[in-house]
PDB file of N, CA and C in Angstrom:
ATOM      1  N   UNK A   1     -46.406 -53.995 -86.143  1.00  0.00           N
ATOM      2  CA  UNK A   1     -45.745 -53.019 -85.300  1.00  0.00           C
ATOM      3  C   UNK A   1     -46.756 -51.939 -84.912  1.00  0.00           C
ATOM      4  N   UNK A   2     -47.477 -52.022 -83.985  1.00  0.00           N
ATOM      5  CA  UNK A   2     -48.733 -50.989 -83.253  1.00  0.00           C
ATOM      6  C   UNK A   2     -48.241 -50.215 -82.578  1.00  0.00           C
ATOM      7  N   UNK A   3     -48.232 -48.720 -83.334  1.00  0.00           N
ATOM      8  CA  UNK A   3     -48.115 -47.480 -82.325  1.00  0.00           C
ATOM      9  C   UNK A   3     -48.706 -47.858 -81.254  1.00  0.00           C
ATOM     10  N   UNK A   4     -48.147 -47.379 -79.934  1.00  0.00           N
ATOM     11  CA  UNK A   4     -49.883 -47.289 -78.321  1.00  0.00           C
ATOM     12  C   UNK A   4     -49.345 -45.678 -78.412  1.00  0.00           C
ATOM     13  N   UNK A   5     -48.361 -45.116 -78.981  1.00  0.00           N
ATOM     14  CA  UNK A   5     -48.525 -43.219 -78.553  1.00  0.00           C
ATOM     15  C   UNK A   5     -48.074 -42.777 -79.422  1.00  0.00           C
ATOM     16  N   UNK A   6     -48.326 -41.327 -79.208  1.00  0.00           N
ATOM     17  CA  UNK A   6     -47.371 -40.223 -80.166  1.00  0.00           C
ATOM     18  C   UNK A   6     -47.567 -39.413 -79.309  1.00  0.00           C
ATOM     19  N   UNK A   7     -46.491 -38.391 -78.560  1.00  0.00           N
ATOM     20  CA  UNK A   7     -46.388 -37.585 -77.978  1.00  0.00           C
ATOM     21  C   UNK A   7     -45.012 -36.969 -78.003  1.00  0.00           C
ATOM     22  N   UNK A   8     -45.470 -35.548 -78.409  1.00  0.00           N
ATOM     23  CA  UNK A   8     -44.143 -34.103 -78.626  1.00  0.00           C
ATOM     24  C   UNK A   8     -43.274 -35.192 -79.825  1.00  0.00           C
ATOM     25  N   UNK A   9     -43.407 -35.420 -81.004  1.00  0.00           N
ATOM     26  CA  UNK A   9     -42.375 -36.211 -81.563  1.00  0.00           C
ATOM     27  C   UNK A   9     -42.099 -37.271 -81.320  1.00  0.00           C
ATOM     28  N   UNK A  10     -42.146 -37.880 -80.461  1.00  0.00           N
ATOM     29  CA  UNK A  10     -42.248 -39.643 -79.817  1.00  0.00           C
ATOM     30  C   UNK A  10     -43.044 -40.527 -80.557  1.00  0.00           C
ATOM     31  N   UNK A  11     -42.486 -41.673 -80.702  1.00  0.00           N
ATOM     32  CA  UNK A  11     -43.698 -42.442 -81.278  1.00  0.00           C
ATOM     33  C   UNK A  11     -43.036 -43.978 -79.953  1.00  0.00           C
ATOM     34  N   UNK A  12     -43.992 -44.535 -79.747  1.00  0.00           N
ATOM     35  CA  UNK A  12     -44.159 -45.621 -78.803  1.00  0.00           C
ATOM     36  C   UNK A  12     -44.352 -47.162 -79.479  1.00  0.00           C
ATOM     37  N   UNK A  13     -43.892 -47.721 -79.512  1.00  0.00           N
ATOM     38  CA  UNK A  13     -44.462 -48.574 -80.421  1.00  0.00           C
ATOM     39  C   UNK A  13     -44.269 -50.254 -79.819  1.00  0.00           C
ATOM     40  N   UNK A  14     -45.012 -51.335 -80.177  1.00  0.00           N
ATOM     41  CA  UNK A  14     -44.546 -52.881 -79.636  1.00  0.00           C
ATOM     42  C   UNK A  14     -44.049 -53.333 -81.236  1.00  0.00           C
ATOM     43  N   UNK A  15     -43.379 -54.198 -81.244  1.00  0.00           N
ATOM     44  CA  UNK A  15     -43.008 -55.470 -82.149  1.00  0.00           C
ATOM     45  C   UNK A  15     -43.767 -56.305 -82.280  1.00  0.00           C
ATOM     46  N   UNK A  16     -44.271 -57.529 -83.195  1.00  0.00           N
ATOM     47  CA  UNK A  16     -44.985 -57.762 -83.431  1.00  0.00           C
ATOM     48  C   UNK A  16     -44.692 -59.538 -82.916  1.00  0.00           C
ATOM     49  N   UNK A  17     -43.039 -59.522 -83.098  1.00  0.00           N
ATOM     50  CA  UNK A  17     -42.332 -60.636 -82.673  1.00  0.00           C
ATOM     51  C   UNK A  17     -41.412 -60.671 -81.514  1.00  0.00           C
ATOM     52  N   UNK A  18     -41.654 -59.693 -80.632  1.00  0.00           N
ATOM     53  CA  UNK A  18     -40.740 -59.081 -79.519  1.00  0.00           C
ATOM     54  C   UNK A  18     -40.921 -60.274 -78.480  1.00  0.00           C
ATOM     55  N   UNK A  19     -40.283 -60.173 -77.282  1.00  0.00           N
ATOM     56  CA  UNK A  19     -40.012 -60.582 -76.305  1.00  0.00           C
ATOM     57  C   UNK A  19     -40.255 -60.114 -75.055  1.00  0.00           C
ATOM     58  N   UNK A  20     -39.950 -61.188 -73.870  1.00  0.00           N
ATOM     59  CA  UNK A  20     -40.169 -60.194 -72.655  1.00  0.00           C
ATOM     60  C   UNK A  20     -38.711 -59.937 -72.412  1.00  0.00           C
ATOM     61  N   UNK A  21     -38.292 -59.191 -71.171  1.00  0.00           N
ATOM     62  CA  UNK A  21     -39.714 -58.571 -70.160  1.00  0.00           C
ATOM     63  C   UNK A  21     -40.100 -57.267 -70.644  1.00  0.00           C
ATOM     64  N   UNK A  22     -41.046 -56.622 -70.120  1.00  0.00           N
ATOM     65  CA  UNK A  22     -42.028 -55.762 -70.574  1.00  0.00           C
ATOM     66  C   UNK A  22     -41.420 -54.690 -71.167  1.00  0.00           C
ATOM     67  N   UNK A  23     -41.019 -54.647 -72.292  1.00  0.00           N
ATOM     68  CA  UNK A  23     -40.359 -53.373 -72.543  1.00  0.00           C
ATOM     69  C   UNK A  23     -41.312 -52.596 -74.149  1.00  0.00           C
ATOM     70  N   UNK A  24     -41.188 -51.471 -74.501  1.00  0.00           N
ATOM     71  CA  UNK A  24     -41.748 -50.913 -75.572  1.00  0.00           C
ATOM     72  C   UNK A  24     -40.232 -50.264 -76.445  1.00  0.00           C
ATOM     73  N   UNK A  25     -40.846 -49.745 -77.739  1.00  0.00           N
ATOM     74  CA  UNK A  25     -39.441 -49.072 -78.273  1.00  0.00           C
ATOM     75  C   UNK A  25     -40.179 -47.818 -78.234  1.00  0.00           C
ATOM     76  N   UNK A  26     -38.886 -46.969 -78.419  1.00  0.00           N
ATOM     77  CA  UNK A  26     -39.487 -45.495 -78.852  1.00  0.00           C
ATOM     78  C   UNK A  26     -38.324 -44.527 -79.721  1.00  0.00           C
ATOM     79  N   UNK A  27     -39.103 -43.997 -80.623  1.00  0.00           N
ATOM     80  CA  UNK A  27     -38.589 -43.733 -82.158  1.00  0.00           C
ATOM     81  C   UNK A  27     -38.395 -41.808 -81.919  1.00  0.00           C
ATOM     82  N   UNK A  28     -37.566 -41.162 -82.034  1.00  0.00           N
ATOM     83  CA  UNK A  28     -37.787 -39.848 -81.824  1.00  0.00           C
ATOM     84  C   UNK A  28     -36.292 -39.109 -83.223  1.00  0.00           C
ATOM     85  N   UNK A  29     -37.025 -38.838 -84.103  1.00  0.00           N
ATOM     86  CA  UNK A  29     -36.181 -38.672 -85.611  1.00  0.00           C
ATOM     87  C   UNK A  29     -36.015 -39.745 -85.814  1.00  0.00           C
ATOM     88  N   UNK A  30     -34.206 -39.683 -86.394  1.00  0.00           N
ATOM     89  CA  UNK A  30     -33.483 -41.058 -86.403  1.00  0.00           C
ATOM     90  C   UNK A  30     -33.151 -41.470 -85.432  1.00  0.00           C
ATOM     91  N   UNK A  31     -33.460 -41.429 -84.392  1.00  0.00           N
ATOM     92  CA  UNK A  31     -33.179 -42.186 -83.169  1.00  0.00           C
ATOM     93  C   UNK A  31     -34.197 -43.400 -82.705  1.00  0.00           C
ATOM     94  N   UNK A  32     -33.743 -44.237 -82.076  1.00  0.00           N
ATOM     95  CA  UNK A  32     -34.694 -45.151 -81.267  1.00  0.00           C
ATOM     96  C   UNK A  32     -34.100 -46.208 -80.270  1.00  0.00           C
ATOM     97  N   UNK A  33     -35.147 -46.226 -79.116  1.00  0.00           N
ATOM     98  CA  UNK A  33     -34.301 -46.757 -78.016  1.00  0.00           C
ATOM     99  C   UNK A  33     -35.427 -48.264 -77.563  1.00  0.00           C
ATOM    100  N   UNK A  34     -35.188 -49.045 -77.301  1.00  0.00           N
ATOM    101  CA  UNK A  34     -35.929 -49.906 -76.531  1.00  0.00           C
ATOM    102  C   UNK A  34     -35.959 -49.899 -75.027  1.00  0.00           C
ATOM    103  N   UNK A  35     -36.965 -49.498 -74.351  1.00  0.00           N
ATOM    104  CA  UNK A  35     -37.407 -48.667 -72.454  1.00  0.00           C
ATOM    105  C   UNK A  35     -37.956 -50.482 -71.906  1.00  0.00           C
ATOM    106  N   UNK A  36     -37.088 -50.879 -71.247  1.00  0.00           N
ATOM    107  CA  UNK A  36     -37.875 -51.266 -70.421  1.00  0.00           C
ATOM    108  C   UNK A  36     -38.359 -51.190 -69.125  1.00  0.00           C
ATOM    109  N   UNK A  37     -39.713 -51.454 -68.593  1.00  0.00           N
ATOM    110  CA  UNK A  37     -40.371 -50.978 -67.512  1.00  0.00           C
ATOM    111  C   UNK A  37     -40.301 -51.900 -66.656  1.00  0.00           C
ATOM    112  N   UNK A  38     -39.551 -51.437 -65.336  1.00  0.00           N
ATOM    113  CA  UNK A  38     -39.607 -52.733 -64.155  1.00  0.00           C
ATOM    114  C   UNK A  38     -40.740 -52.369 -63.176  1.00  0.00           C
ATOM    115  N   UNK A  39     -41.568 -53.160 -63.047  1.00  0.00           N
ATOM    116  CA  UNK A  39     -43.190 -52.636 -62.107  1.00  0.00           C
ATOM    117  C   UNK A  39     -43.062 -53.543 -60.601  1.00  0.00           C
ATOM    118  N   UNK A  40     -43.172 -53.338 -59.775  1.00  0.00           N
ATOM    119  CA  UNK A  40     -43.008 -53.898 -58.681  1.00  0.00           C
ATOM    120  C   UNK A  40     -44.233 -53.820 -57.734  1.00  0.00           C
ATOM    121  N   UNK A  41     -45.144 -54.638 -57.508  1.00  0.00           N
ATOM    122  CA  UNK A  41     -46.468 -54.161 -56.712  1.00  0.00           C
ATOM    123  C   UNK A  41     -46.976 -53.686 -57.071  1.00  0.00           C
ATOM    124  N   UNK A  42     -47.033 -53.055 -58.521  1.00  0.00           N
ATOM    125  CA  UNK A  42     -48.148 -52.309 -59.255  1.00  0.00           C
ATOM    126  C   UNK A  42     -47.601 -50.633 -59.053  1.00  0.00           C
ATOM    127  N   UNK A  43     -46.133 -50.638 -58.801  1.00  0.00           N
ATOM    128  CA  UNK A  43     -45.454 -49.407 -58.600  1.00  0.00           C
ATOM    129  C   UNK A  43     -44.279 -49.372 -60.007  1.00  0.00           C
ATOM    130  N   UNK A  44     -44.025 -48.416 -60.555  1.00  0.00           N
ATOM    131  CA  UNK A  44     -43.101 -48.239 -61.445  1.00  0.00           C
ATOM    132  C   UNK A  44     -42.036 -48.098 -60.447  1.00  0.00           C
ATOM    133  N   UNK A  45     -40.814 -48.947 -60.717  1.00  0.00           N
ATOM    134  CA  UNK A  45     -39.760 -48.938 -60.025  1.00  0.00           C
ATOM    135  C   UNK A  45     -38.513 -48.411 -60.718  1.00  0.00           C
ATOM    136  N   UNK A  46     -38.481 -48.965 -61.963  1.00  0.00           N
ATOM    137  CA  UNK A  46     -37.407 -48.438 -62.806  1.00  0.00           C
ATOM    138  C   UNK A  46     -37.876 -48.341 -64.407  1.00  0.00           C
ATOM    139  N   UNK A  47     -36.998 -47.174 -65.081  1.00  0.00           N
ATOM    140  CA  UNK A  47     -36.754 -47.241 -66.373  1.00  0.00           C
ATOM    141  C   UNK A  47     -34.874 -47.414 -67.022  1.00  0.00           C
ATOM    142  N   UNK A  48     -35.347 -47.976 -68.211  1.00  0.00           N
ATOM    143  CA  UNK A  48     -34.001 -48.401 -68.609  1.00  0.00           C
ATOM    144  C   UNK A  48     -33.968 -48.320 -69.913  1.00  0.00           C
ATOM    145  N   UNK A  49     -33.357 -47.813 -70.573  1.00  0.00           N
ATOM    146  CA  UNK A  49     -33.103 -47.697 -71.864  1.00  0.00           C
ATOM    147  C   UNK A  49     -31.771 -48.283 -72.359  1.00  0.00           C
ATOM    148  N   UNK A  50     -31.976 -48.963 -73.452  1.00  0.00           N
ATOM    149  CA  UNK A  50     -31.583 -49.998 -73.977  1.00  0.00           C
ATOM    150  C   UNK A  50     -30.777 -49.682 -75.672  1.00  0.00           C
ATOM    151  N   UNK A  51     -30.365 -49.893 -76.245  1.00  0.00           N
ATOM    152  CA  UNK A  51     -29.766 -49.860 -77.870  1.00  0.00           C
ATOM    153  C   UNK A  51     -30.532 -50.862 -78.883  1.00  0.00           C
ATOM    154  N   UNK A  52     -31.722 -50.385 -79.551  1.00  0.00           N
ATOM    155  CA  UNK A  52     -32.341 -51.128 -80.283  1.00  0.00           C
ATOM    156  C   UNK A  52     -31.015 -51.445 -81.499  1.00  0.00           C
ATOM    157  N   UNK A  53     -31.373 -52.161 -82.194  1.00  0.00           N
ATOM    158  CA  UNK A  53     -30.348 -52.951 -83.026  1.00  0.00           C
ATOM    159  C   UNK A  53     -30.721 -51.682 -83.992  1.00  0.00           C
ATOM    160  N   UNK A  54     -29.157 -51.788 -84.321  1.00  0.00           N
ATOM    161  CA  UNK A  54     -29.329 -50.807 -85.976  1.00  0.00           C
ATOM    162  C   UNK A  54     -29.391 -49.594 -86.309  1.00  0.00           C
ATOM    163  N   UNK A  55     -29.797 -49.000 -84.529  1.00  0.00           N
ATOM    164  CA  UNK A  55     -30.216 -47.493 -84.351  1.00  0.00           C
ATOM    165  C   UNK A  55     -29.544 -46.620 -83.342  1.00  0.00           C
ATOM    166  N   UNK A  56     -29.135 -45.638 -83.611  1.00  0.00           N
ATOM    167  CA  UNK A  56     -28.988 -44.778 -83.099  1.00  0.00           C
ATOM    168  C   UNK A  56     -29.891 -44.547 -81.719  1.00  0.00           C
ATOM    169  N   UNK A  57     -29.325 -43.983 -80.452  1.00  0.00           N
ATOM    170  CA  UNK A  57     -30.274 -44.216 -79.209  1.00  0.00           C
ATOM    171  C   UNK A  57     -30.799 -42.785 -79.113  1.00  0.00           C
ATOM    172  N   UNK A  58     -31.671 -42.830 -78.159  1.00  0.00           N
ATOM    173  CA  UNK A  58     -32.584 -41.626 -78.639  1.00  0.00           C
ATOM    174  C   UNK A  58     -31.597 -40.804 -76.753  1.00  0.00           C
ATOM    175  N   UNK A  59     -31.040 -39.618 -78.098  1.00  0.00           N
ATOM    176  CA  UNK A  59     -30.296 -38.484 -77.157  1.00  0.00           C
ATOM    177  C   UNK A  59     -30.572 -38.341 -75.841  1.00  0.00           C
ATOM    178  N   UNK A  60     -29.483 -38.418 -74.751  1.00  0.00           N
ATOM    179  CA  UNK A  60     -29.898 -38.309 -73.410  1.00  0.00           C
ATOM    180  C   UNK A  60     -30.425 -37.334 -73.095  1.00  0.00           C
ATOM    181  N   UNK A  61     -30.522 -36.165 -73.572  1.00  0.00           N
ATOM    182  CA  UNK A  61     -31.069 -34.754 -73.166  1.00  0.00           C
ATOM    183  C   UNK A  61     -32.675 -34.802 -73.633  1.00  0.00           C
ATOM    184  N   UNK A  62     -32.960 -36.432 -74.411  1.00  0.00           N
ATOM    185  CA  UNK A  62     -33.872 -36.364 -74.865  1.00  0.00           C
ATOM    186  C   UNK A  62     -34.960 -37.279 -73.873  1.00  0.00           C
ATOM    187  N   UNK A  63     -34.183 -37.953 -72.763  1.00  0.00           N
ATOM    188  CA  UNK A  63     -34.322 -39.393 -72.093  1.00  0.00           C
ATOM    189  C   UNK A  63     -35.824 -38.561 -71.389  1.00  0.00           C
ATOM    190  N   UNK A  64     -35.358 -37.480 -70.610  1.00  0.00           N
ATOM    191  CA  UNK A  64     -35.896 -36.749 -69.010  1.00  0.00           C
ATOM    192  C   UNK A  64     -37.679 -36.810 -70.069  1.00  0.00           C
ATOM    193  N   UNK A  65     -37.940 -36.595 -70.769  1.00  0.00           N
ATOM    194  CA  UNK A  65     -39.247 -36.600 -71.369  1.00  0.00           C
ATOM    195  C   UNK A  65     -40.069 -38.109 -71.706  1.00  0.00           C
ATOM    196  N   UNK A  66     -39.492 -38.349 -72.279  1.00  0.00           N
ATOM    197  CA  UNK A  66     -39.782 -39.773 -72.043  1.00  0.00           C
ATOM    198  C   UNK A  66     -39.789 -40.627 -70.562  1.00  0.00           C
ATOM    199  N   UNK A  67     -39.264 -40.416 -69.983  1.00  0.00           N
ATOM    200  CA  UNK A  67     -39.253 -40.867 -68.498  1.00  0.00           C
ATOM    201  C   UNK A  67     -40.325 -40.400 -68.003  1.00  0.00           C
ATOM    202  N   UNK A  68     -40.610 -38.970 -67.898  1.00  0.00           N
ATOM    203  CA  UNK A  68     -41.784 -38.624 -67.399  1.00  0.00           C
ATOM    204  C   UNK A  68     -43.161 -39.060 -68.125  1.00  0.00           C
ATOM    205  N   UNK A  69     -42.765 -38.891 -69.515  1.00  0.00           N
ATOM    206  CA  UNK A  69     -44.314 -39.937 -70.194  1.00  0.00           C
ATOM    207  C   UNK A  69     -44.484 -40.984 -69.468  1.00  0.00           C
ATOM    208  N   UNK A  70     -43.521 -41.763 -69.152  1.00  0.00           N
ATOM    209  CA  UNK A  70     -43.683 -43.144 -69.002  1.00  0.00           C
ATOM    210  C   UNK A  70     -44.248 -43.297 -67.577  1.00  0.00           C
ATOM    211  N   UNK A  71     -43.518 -42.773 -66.879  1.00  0.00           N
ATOM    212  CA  UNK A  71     -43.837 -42.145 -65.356  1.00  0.00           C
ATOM    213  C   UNK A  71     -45.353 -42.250 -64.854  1.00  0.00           C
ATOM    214  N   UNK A  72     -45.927 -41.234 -65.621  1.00  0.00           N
ATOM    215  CA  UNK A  72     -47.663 -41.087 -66.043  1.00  0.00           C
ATOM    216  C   UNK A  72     -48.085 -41.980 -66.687  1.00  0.00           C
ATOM    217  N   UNK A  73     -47.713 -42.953 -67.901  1.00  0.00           N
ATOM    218  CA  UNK A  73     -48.400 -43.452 -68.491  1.00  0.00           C
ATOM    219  C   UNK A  73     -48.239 -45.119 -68.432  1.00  0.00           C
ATOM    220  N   UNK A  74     -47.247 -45.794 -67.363  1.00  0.00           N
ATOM    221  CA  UNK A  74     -47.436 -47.187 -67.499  1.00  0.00           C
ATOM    222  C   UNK A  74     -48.208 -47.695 -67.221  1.00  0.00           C
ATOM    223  N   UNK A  75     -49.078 -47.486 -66.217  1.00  0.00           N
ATOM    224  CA  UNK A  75     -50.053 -48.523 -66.359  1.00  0.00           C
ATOM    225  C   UNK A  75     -50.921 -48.765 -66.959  1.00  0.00           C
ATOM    226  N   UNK A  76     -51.043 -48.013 -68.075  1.00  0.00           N
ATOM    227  CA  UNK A  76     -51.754 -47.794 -69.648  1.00  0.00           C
ATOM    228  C   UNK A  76     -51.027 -48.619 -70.506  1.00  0.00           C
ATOM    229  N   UNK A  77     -49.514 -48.629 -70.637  1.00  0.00           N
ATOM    230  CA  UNK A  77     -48.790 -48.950 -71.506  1.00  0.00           C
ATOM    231  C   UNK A  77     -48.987 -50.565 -70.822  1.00  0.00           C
ATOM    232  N   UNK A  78     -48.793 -51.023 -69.907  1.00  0.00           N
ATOM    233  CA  UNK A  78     -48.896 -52.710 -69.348  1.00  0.00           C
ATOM    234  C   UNK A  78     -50.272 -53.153 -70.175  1.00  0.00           C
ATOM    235  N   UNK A  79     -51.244 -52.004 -70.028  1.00  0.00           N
ATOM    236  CA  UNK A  79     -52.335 -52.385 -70.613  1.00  0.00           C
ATOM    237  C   UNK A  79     -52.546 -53.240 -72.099  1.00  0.00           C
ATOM    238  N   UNK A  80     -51.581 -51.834 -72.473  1.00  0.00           N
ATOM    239  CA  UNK A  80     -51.408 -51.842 -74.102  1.00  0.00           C
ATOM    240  C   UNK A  80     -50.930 -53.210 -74.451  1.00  0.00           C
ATOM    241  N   UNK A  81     -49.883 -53.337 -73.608  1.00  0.00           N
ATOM    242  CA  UNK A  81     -48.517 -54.735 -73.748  1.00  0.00           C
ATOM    243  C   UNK A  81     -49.302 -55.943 -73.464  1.00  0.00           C
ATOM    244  N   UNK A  82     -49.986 -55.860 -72.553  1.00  0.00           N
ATOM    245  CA  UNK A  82     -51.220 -56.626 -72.537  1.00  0.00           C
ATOM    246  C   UNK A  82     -52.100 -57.179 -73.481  1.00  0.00           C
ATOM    247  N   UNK A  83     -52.389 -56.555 -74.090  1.00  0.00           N
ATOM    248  CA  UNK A  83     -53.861 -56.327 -75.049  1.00  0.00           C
ATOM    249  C   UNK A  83     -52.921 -57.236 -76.059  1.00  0.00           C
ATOM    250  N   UNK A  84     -52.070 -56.709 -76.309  1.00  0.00           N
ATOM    251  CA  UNK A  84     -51.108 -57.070 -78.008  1.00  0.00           C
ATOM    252  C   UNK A  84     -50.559 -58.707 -77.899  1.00  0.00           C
ATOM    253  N   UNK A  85     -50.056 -58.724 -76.775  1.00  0.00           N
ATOM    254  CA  UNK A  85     -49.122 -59.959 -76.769  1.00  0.00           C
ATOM    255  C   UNK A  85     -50.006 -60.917 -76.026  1.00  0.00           C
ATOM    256  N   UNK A  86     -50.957 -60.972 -74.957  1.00  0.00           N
ATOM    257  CA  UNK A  86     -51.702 -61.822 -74.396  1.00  0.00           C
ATOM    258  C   UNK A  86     -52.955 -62.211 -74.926  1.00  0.00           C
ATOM    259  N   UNK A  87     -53.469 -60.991 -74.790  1.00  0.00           N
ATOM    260  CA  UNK A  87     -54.645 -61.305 -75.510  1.00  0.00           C
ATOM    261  C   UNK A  87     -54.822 -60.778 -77.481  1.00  0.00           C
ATOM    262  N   UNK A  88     -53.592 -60.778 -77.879  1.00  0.00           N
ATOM    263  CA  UNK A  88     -54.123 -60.848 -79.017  1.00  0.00           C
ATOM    264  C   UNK A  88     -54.598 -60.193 -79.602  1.00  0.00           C
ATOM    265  N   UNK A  89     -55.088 -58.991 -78.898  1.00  0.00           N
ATOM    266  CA  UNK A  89     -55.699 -57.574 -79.479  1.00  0.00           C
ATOM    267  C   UNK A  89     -54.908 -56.941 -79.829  1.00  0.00           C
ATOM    268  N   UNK A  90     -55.271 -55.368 -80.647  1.00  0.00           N
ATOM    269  CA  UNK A  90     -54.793 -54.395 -81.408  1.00  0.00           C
ATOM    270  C   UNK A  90     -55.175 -53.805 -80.332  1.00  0.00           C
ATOM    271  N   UNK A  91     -53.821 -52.983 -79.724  1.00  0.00           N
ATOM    272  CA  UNK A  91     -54.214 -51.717 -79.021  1.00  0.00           C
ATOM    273  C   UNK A  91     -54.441 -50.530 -79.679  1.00  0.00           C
ATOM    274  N   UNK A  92     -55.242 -49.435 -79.051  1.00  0.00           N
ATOM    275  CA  UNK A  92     -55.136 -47.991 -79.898  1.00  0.00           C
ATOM    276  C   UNK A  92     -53.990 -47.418 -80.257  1.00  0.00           C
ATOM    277  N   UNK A  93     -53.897 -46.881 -80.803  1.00  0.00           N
ATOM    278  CA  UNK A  93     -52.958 -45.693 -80.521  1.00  0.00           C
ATOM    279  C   UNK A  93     -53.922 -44.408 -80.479  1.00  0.00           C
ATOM    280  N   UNK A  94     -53.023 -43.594 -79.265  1.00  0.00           N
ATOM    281  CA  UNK A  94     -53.754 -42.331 -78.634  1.00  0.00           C
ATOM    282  C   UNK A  94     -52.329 -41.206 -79.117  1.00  0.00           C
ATOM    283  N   UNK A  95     -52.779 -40.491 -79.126  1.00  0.00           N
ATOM    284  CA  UNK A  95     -52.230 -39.328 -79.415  1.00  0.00           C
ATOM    285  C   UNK A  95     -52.291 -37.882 -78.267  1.00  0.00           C
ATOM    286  N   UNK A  96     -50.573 -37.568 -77.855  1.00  0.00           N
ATOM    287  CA  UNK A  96     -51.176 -36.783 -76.302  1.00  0.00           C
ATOM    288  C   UNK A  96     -50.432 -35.447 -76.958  1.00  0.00           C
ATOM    289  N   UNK A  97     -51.297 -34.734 -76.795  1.00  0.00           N
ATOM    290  CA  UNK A  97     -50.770 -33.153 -77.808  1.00  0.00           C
ATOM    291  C   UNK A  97     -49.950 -32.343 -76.126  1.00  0.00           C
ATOM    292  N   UNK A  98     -50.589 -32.794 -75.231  1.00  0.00           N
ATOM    293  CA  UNK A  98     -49.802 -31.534 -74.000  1.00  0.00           C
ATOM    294  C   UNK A  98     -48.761 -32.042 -73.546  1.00  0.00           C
ATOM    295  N   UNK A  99     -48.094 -31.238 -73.122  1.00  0.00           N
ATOM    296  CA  UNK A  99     -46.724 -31.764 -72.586  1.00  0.00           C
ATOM    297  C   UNK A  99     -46.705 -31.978 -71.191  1.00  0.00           C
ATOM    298  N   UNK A 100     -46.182 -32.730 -70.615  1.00  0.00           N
ATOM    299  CA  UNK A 100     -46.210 -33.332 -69.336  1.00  0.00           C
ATOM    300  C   UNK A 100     -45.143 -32.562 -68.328  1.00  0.00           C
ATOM    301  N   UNK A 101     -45.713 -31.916 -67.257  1.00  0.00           N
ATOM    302  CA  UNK A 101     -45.143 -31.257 -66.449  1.00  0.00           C
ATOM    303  C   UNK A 101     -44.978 -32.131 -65.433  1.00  0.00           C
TER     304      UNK A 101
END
């Protein structure tokens, strides 16, 4: 289970046995939601949040931040999803201390 972030309390994370389509989870307290990313032409088209099994979903007042991470950061995260499930690599995990305006 490879962090790719931590940002404001967020943690980002892939499965190790997950599935498609391209989606990541994300853990914020006891909460956690599974996001998946619909990319269209190399454009982020949609986000969607999902009910990981077992967990509590991560608060809607909590969604608007995460959206905007994601916003900024998918085509990093395809990268990441990339690296792990295709090729087999360990992605980093990066750590983003500023908050995203």
């Amino acid at each position: 289970m490879p962090k790719i972030y931590e940002y404001l309390g967020f943690i980002f994370f892939l499965y190790s046995n997950d599935h498609k389509p391209l989606h990541i989870h994300a853990r914020y307290a006891e909460y956690e939601s599974v996001i998946e990313i619909e990319i269209e032409d190399g454009k982020l088209v949609n986000i969607k949040f999902k009910k990981s099994s077992g967990n509590k979903p991560i608060p809607i007042a909590n969604r608007k931040e995460v959206e905007k991470f994601i916003s900024l950061y998918y085509l990093q995260i395809v990268e990441k999803w990339t690296q792990f499930y295709l090729l087999k690599k360990e992605p980093k995990n990066e750590k983003i201390t500023r908050k995203i305006r």
